[in-house]
Protein backbone atom coordinates (compact mmCIF):
# COMPACT_ATOMS: atom_id res chain seq x y z
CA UNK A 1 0.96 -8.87 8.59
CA UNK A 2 -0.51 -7.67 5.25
CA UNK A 3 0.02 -4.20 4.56
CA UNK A 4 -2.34 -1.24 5.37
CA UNK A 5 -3.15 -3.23 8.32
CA UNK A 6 -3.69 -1.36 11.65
CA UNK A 7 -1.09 -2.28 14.40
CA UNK A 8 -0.54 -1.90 18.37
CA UNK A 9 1.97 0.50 19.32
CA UNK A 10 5.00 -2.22 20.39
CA UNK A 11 5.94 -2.08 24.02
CA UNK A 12 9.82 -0.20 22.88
CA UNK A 13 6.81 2.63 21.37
CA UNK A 14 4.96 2.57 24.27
CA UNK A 15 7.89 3.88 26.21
CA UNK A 16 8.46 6.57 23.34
CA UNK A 17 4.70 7.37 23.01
CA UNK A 18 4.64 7.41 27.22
CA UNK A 19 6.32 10.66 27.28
CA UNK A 20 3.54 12.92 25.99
CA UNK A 21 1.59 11.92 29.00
CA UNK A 22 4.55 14.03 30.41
CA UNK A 23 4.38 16.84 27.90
CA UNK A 24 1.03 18.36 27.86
CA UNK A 25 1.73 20.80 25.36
CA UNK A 26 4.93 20.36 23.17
CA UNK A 27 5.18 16.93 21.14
CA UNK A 28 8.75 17.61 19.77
CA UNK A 29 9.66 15.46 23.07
CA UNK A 30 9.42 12.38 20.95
CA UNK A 31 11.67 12.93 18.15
CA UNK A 32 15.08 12.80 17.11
CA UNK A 33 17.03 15.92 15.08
CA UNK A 34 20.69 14.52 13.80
CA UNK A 35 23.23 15.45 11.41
CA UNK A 36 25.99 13.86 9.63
CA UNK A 37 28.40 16.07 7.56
CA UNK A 38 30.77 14.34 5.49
CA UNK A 39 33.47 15.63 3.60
CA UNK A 40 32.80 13.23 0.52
CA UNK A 41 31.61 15.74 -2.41
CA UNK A 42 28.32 14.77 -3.35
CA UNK A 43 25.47 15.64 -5.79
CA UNK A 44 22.31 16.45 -4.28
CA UNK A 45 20.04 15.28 -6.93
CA UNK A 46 21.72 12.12 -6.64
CA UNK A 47 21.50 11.72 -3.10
CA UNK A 48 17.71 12.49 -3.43
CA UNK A 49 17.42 9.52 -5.63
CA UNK A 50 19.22 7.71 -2.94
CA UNK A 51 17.28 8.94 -0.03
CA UNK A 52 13.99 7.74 -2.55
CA UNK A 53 15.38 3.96 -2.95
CA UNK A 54 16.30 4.00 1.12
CA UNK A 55 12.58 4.64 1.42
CA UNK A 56 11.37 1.89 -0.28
CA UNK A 57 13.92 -0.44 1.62
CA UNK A 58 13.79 0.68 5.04
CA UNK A 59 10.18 0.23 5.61
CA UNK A 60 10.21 1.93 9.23
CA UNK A 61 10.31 4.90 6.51
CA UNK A 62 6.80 3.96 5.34
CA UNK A 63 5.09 3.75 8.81
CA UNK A 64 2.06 5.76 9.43
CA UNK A 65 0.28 6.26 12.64
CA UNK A 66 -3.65 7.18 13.01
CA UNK A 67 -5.63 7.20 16.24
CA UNK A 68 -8.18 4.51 16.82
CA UNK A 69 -10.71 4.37 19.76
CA UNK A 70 -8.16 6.65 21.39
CA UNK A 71 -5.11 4.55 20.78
CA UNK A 72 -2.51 5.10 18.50
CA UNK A 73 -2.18 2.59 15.78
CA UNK A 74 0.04 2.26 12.88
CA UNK A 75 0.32 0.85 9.72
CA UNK A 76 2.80 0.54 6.81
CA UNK A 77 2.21 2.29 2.93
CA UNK A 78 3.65 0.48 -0.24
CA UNK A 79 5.44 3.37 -1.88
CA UNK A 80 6.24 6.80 -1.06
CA UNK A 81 8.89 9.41 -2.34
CA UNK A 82 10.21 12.92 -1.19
CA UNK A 83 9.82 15.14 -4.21
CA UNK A 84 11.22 18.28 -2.57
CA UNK A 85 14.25 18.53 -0.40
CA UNK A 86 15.61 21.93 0.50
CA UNK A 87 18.91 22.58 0.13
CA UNK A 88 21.12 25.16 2.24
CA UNK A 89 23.96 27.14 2.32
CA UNK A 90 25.66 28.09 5.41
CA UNK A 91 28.23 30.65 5.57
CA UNK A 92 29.15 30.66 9.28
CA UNK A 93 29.07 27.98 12.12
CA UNK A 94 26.36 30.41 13.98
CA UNK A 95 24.07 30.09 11.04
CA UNK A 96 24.01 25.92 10.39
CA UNK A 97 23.11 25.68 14.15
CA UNK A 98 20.56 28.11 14.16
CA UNK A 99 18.73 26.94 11.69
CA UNK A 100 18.86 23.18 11.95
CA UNK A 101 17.76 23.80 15.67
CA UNK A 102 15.16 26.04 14.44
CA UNK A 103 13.63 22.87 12.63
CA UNK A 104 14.62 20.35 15.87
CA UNK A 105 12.69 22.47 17.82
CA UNK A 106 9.23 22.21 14.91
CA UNK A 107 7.14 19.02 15.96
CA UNK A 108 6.99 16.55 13.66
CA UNK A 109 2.76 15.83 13.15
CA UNK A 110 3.10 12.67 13.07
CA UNK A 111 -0.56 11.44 13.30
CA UNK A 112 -0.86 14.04 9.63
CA UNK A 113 1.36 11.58 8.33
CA UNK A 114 4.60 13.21 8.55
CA UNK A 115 6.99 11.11 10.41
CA UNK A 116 10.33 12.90 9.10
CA UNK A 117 12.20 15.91 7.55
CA UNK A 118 15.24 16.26 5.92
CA UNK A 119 17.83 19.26 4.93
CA UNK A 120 20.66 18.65 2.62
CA UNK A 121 23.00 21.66 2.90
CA UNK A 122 26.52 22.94 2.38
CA UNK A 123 28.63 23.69 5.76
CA UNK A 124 30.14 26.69 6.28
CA UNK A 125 33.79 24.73 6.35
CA UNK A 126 33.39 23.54 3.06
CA UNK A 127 31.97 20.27 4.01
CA UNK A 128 28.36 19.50 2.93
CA UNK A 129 25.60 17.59 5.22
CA UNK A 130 22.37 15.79 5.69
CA UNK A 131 20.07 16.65 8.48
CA UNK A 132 17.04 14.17 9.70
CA UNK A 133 14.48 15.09 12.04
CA UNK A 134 12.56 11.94 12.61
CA UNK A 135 9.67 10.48 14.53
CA UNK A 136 10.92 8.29 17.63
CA UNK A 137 7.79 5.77 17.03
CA UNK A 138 9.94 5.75 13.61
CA UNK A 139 13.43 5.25 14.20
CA UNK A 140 15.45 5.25 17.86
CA UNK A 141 19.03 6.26 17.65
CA UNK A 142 20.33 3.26 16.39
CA UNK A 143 18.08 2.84 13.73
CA UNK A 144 19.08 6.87 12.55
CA UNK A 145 23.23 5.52 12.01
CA UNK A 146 21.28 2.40 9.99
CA UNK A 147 19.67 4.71 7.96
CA UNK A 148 22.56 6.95 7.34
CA UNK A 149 25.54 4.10 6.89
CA UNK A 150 22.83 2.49 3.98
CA UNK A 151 21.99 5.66 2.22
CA UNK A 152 25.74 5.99 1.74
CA UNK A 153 26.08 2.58 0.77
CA UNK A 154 23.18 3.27 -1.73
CA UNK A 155 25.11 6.31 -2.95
CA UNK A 156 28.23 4.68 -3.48
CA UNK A 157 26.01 2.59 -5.43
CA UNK A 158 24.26 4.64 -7.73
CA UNK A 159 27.42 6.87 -8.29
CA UNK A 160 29.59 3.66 -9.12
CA UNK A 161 27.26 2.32 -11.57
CA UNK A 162 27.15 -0.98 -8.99
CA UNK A 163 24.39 -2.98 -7.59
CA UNK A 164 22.50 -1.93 -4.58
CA UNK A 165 23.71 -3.06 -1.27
CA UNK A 166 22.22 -6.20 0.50
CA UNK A 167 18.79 -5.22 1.63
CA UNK A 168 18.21 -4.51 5.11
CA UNK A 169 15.64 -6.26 7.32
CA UNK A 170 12.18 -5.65 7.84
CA UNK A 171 11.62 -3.67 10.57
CA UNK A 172 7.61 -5.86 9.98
CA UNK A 173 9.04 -8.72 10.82
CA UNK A 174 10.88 -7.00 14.44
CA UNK A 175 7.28 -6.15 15.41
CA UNK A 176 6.31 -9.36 15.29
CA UNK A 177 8.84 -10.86 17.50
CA UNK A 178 8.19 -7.91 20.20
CA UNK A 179 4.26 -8.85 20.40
CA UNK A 180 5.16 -12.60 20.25
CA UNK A 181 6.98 -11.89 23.48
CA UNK A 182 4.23 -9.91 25.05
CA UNK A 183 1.78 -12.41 24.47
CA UNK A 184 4.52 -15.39 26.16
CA UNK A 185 2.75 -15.09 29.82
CA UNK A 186 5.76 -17.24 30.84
CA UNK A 187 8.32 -15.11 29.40
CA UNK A 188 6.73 -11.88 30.71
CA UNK A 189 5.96 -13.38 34.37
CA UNK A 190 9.60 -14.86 34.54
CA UNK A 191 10.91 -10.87 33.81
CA UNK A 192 9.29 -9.74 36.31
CA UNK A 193 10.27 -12.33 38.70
CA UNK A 194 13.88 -11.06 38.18
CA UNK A 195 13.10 -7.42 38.40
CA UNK A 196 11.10 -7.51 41.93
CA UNK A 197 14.46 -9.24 43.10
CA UNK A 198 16.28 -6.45 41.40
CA UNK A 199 14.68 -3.59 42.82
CA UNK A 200 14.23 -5.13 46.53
CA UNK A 201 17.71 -6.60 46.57
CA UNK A 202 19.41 -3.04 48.01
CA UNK A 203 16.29 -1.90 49.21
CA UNK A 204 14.93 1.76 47.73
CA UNK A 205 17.28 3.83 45.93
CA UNK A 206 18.79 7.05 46.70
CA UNK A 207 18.03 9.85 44.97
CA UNK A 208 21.05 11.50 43.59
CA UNK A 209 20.12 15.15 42.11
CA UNK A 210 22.78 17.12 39.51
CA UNK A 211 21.65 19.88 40.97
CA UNK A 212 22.38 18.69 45.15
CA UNK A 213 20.33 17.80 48.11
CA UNK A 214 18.58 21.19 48.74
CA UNK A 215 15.28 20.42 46.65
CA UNK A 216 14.91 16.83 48.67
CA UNK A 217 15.94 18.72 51.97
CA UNK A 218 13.38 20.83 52.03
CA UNK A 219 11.08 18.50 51.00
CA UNK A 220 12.22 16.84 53.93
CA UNK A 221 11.47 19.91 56.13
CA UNK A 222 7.72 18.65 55.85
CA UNK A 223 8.07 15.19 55.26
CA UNK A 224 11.08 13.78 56.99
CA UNK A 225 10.50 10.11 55.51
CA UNK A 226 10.87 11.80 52.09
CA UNK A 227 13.29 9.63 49.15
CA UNK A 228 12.51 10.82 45.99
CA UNK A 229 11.08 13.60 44.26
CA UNK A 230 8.68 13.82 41.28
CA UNK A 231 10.89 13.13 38.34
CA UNK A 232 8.31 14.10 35.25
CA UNK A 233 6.70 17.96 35.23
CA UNK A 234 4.14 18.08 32.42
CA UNK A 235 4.13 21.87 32.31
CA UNK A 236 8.06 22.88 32.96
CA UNK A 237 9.52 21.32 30.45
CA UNK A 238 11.92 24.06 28.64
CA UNK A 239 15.48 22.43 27.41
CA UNK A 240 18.60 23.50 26.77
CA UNK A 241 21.14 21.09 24.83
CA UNK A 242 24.68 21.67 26.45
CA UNK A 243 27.50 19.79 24.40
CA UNK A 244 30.65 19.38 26.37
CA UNK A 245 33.20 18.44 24.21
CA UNK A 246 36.39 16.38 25.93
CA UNK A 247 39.69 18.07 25.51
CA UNK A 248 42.01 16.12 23.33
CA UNK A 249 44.31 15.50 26.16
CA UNK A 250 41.73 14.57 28.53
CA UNK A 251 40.33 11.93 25.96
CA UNK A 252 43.06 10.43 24.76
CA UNK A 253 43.43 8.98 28.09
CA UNK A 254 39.76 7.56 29.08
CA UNK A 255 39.60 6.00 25.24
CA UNK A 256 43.12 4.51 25.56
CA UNK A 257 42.30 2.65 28.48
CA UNK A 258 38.94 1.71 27.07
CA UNK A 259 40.91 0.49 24.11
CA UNK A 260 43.56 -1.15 26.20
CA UNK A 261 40.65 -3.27 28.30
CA UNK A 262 37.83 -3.50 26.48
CA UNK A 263 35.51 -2.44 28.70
CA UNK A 264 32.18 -1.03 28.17
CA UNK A 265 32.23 2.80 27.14
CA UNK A 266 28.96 3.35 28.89
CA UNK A 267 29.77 1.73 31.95
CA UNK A 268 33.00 3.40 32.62
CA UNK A 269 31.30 7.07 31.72
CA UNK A 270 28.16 5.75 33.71
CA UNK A 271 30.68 5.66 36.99
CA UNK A 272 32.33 8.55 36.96
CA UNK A 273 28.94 10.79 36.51
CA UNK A 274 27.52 8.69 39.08
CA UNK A 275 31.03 8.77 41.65
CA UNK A 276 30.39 12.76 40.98
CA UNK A 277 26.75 12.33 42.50
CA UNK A 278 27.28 10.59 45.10
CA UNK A 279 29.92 13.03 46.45
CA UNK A 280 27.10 15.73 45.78
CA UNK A 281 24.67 14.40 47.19
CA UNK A 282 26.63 12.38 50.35
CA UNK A 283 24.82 14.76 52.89
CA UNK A 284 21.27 12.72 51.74
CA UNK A 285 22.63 9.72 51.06
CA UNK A 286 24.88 8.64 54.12
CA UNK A 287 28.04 8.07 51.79
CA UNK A 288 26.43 5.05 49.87
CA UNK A 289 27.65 5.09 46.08
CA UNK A 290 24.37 4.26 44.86
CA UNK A 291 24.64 3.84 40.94
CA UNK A 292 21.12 4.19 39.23
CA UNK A 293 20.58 5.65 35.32
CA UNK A 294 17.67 4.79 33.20
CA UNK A 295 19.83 3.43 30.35
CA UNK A 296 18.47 3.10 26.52
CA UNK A 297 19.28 -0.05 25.63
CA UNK A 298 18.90 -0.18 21.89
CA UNK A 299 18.10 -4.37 22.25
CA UNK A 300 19.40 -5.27 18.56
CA UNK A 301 20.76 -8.79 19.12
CA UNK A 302 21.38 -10.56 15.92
CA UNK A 303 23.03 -9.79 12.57
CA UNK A 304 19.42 -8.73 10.55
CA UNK A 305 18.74 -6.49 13.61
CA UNK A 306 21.62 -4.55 13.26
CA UNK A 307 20.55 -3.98 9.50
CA UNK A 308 16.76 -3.15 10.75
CA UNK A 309 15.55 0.29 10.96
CA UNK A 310 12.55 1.28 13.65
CA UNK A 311 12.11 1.81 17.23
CA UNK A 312 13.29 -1.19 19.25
CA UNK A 313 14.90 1.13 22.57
CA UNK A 314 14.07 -0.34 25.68
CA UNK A 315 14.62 2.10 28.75
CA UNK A 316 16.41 -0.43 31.73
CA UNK A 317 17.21 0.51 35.40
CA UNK A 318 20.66 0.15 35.88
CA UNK A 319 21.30 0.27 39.75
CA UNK A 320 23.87 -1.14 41.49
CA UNK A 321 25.23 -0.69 45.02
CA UNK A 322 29.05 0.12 44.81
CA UNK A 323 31.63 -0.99 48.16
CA UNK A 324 33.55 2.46 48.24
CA UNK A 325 36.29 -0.22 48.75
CA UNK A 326 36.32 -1.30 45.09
CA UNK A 327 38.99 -0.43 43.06
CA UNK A 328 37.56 2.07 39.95
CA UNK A 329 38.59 -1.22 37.51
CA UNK A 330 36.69 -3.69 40.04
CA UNK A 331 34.05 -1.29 39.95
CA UNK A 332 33.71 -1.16 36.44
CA UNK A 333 33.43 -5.06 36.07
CA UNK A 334 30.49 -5.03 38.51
CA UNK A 335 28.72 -2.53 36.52
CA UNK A 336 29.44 -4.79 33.74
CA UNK A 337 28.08 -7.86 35.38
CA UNK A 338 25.12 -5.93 36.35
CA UNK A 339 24.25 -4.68 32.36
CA UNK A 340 25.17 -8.47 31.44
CA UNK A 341 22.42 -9.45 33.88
CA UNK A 342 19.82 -6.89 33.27
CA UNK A 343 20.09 -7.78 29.35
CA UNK A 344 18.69 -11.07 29.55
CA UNK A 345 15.70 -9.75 30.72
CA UNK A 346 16.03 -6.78 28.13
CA UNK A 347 12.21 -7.47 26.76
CA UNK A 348 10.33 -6.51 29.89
CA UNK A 349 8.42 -3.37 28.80
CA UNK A 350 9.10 -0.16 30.47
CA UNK A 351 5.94 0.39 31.74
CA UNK A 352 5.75 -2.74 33.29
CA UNK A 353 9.06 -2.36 35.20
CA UNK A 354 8.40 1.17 36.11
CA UNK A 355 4.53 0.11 37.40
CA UNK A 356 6.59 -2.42 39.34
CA UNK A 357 9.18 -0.20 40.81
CA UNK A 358 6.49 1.99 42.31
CA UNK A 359 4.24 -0.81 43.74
CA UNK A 360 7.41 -1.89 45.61
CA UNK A 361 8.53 1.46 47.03
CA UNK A 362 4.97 3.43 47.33
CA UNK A 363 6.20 6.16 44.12
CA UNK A 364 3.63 8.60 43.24
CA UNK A 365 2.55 8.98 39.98
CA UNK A 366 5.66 11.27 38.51
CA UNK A 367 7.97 10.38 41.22
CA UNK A 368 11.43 8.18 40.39
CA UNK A 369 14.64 7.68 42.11
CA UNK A 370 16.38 7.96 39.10
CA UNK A 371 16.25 11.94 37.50
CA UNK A 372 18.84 10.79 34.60
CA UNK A 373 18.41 8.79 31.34
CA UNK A 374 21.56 8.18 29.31
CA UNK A 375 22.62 6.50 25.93
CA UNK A 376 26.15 6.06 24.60
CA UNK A 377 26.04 6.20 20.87
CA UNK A 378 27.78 2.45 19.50
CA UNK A 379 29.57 5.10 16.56
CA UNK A 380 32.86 3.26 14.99
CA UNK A 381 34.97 5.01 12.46
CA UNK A 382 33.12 2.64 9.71
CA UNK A 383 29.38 3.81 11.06
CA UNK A 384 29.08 5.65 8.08
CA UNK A 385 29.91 3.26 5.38
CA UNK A 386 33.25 4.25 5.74
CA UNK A 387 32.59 7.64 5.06
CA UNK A 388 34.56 10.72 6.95
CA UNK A 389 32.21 11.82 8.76
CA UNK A 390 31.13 14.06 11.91
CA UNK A 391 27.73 13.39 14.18
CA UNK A 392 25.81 16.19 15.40
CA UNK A 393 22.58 16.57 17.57
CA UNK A 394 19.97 19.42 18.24
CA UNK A 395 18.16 20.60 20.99
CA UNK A 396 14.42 20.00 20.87
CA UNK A 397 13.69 22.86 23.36
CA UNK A 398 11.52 20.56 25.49
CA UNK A 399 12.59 17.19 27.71
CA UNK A 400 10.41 15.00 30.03
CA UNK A 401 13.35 14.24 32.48
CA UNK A 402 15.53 16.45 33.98
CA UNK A 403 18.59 15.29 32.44
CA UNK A 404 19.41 12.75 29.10
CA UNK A 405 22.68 12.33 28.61
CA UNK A 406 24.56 10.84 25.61
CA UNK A 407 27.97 10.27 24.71
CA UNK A 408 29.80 8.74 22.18
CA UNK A 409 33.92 8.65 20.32
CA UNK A 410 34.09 10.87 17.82
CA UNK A 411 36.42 9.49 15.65
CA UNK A 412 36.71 12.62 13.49
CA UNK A 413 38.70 13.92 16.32
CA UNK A 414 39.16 11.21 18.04
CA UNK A 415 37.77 12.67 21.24
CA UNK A 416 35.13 12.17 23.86
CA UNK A 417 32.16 13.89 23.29
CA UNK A 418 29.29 14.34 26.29
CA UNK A 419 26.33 16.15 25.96
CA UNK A 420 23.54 17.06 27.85
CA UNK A 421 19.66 17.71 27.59
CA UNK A 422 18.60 19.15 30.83
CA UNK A 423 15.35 21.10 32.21
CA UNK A 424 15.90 24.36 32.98
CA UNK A 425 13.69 25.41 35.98
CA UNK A 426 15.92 22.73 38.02
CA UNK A 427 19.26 22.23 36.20
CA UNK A 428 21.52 25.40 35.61
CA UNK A 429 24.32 25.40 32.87
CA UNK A 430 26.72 25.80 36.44
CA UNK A 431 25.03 22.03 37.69
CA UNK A 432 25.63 20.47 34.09
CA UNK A 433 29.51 21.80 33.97
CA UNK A 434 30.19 20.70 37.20
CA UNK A 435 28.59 17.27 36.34
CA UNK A 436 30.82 17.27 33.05
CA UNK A 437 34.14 18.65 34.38
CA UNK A 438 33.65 16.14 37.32
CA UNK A 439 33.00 12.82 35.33
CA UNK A 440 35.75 13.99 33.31
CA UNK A 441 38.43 14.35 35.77
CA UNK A 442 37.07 10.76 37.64
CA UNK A 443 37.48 8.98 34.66
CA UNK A 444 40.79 10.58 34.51
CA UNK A 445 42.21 9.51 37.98
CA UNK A 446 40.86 5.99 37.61
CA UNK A 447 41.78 5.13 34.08
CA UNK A 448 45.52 6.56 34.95
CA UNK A 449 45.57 4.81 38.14
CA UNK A 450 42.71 1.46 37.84
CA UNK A 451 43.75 0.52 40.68
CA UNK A 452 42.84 3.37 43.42
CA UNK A 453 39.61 2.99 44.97
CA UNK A 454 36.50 4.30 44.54
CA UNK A 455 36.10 6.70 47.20
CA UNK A 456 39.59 7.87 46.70
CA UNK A 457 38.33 9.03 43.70
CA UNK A 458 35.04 10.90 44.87
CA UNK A 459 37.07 12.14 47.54
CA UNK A 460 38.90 14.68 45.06
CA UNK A 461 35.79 15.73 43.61
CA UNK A 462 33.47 18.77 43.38
């Protein structure tokens, strides 16, 4: 792939690039605003000689993007530097937010080849920070923690006199792979094969709302058939960013039993939002706990793809049928079983599977049983290159889906941390509490007591 050479969009940006079809007017949808603050003592100038070398080594940093025919197409540019980086001073807590948000909430113009921002600045605690607002056809979450843990490394570097870190891998060479599998007709036909058994195994989902039954009940009024509801609104698409921290008390027992069994973060939190919506929503949905999140999957397998920057986020439909019977640590290991099985078939494009989905069940156009997306963050006390450090996202203003939800251990704290991007002309701040408190106290019932069932849990909630 020589460079300056115009590329497809891979299937992982096809996904990203699919939500603008949802977003008539406000393309922020499609990127990501983080911060890392860090309580390290730097030198800016240094660290924008840092953020210059990570540029030439992470060369998801050099993608550009152009329309072509009326598809997008990118390409990759040898060399490129940031001459000016602004630096800030914040004085209260009130003030960082505003103003990084202020910037989360400016669209990146990505096709006037600008595919990221930066702010270094100085917190008001006397900590000092770098803030990245990037293109998602550039970098998914995983590939924002890459960036950050090697410009630290390259830091440490530079400021020890030392050689550069090991360089990390071409994010080139990932595209390659993804269109080698798209153009594996066996592969892709084989996928699919396992996801029409997938969705028709339980038959068509339930639709579990954070905000209750009433919107599908009156739908029902006219329509008594009625499942789902249109998931995607192109033109109501205002977003508020609720972060619900977990108490220290709270947390310390959810991650000590994560830490004591080893089971997967995301699963367990998946289960107790979901035991929470089932109790919701039981009036609609006959007392089945019917677990179904679109779940980012960030699909980095190997060693050199968790040193690759870029966009390789797959979204996958994690449903599974739960016996109210199940104890909340049986549950968990079916969930489990479930993402183990769904991951081997990681590859199939989103569009493909969602195309599919509807086929099966007769969806409309902007319809879905599932009104949630959700990521847990993979953070680790040495994310960072062993850095102190603190992670920090901003609200866009704008969402395609309802509700994204991400969570993640902050080990500054040493806490849970859950937060919430939700629409506001369905979801109230009331709805996402209730969802938070909720999942909260399930996970607290069943990781104090693993062995109580499932619906003895959802029986003491809402």
């Amino acid at each position: 792939m020589s460079k300056k050479e115009l590329i497809d969009l891979t299937p992982p940006q096809d996904m990203i690039y699919f939500m603008l079809k949802y977003s008539f007017f406000h393309k922020q949808v499609i990127q990501i605003p983080a911060s890392v603050i860090f309580r390290k003592k730097v030198d800016f100038d240094l660290m924008k000689k840092a953020l210059n070398i990570e540029i030439q080594r992470n060369d998801c940093m050099r993608l550009r993007f152009k329309k072509q025919g009326g598809k997008i197409k990118q390409y990759f540019i040898d060399e490129y530097t940031l001459d000016d980086i602004p630096v800030e001073t914040f004085k209260t807590a009130e003030e960082q937010e505003s103003c990084l948000t202020a910037d989360a909430q400016k669209t990146i113009r990505f096709l006037k080849d600008e595919t990221y921002r930066f702010i270094f600045f100085n917190s008001y605690d006397g900590r000092q920070g770098i803030y990245i607002n990037v293109c998602h056809l550039v970098m998914d979450a995983a590939a924002v923690f890459i960036f950050f843990s090697d410009l630290f490394a390259v830091y440490d570097s530079l400021e020890q006199g030392a050689d550069l870190p090991k360089p990390l891998s071409k994010y080139e060479d990932m595209i390659k792979r993804e269109f080698d599998y798209i153009n594996n007709s066996g592969k892709v036909e084989r996928d699919k094969e396992f996801y029409t058994e997938f969705f028709k195994k339980d038959g068509p989902p339930i639709f579990n709302a954070v905000h209750g039954p009433a919107r599908l009940l009156k739908a029902r009024e006219k329509d008594p058939g009625k499942r789902v509801l249109a998931s995607f609104d192109p033109i109501h698409d205002k977003a508020v960013l609720s972060k619900n921290p977990v108490s220290k008390e709270d947390s310390a027992a959810i991650l000590d039993y994560i830490d004591k069994t080893g089971c997967s973060p995301e699963c367990l939190v998946q289960l107790g939002m979901r035991l929470y919506l089932a109790q919701l929503n039981k009036s609609v949905n006959d007392g089945i706990i019917d677990t179904y999140f679109i779940t980012l999957c960030t699909r980095r397998k190997t060693l050199a793809d968790k040193r690759c920057g870029g966009t390789a986020t797959n979204t996958l439909p994690w449903r599974i049928v739960l016996d109210p019977n199940l104890t909340f640590a049986q549950a968990i290991g079916k969930i489990e079983e479930m993402q183990h099985e769904i991951f081997r078939h990681q590859d199939y494009p989103f569009v493909k599977w969602r195309d599919l989905e509807g086929e099966l069940f007769n969806y409309g156009m902007a319809d879905g049983a599932s009104t949630m997306m959700y990521s847990w963050f993979p953070l680790n006390a040495d994310s960072m290159n062993g850095w102190d450090y603190e992670f920090t996202g901003y609200c866009m203003g704008r969402y395609v889906m309802p509700l994204y939800t991400y969570s993640f251990r902050d080990y500054k704290n040493n806490t849970l941390r859950l937060a919430y991007l939700y629409r506001t002309n369905q979801i109230s701040q009331d709805n996402i509490d209730s969802l938070s408190n909720n999942t909260v106290k399930a996970l607290n019932i069943g990781c104090k007591n693993p062995d109580i069932t499932i619906k003895e849990i959802c029986d003491q909630l809402v």
